[in-house]
PDB file of N, CA and C in Angstrom:
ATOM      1  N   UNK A   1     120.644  99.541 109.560  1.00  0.00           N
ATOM      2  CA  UNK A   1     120.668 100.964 109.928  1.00  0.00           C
ATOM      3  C   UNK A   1     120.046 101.833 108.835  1.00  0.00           C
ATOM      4  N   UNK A   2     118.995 102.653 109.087  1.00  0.00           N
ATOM      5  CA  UNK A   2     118.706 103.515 108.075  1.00  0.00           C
ATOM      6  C   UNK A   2     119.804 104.307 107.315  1.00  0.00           C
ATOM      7  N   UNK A   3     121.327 104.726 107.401  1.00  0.00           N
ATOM      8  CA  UNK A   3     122.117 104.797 106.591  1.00  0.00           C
ATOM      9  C   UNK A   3     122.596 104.445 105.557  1.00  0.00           C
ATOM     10  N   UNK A   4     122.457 103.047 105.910  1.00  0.00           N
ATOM     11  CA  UNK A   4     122.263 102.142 104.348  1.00  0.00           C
ATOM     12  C   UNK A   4     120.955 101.774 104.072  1.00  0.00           C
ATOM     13  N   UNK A   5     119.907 101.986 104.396  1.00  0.00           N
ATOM     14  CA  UNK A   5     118.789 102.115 103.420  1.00  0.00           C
ATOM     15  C   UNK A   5     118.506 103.459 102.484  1.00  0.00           C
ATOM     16  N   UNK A   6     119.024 104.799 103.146  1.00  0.00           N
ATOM     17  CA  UNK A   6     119.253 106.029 102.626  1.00  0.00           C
ATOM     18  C   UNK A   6     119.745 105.874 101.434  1.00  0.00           C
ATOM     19  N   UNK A   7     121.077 105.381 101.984  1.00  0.00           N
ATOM     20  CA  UNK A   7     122.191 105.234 100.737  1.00  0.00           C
ATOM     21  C   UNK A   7     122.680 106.898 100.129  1.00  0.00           C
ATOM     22  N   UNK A   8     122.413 107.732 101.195  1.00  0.00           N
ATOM     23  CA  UNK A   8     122.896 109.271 100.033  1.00  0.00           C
ATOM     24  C   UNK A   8     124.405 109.483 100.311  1.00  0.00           C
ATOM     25  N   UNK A   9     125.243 108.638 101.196  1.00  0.00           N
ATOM     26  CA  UNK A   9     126.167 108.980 101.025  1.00  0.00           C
ATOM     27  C   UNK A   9     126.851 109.520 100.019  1.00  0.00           C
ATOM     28  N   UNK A  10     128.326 110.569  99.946  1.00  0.00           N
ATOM     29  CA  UNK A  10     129.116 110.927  98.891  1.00  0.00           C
ATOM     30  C   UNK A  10     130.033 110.054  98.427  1.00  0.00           C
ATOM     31  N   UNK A  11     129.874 109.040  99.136  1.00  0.00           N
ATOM     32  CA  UNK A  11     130.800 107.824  98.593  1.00  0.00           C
ATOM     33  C   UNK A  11     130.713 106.433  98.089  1.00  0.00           C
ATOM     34  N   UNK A  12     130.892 106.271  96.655  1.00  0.00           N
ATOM     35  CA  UNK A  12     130.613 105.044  95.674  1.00  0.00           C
ATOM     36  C   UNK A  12     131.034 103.671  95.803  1.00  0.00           C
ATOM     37  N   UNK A  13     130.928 102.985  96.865  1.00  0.00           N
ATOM     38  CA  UNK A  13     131.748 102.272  97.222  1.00  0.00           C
ATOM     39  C   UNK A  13     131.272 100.918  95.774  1.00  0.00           C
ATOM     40  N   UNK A  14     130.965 101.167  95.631  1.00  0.00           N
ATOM     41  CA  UNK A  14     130.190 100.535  94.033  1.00  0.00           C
ATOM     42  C   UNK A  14     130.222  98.650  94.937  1.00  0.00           C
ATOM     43  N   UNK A  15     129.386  98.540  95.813  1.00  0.00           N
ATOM     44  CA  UNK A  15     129.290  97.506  96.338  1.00  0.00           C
ATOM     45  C   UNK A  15     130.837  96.779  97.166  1.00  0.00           C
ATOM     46  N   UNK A  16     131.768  97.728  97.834  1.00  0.00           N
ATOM     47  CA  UNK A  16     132.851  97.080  98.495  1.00  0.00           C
ATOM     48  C   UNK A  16     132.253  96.937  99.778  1.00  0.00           C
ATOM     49  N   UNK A  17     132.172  96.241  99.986  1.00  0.00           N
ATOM     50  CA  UNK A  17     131.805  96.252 101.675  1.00  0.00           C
ATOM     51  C   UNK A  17     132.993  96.667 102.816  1.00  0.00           C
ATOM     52  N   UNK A  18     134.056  96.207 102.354  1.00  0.00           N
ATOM     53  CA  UNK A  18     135.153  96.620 102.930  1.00  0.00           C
ATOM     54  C   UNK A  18     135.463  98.151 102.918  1.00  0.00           C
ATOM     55  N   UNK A  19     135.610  99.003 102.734  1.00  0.00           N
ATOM     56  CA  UNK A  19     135.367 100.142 102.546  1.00  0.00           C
ATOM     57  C   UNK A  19     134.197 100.794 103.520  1.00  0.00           C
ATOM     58  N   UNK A  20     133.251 100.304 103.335  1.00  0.00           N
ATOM     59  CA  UNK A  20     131.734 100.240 103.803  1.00  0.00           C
ATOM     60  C   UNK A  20     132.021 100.353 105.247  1.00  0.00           C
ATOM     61  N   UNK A  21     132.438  98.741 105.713  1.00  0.00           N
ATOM     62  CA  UNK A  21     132.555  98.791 107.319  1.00  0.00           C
ATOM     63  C   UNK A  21     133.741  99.457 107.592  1.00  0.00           C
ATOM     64  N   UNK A  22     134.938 100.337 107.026  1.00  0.00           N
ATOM     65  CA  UNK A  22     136.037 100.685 107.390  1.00  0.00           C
ATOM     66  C   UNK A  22     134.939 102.315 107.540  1.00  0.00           C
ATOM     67  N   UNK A  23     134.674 102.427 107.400  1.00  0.00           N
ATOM     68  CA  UNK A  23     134.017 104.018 106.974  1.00  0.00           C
ATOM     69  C   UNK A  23     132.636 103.733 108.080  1.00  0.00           C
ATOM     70  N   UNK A  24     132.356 102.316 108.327  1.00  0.00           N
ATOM     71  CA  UNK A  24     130.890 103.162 108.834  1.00  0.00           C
ATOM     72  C   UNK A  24     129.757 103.008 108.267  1.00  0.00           C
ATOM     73  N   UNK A  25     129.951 103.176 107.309  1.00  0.00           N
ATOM     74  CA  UNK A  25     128.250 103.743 106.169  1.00  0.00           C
ATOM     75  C   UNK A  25     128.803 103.427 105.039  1.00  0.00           C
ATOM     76  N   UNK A  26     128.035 103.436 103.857  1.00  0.00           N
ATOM     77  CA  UNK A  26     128.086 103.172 102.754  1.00  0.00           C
ATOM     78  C   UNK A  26     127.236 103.135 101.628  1.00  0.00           C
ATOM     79  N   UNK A  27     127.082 103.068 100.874  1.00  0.00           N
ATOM     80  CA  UNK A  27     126.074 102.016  99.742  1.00  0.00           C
ATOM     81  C   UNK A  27     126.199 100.552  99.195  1.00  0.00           C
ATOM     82  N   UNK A  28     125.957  99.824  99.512  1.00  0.00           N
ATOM     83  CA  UNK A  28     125.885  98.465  99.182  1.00  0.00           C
ATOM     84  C   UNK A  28     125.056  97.710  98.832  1.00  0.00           C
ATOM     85  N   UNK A  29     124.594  97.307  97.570  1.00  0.00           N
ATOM     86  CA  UNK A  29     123.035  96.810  97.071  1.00  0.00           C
ATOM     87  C   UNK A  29     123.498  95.556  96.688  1.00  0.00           C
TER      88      UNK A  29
END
């Protein structure tokens, strides 16, 4: 999804993925 290629979310999930798919979106590298 271009959401996570964006990555501008306000939220650091500093690579949790869990978090990530609980939310939706994320940053995850």
């Amino acid at each position: 999804p271009i959401d996570f290629i964006d990555c501008e979310e306000p939220f650091d999930h500093k690579g949790n993925k869990t978090a990530k798919e609980e939310n939706g979106f994320g940053c995850v590298k």
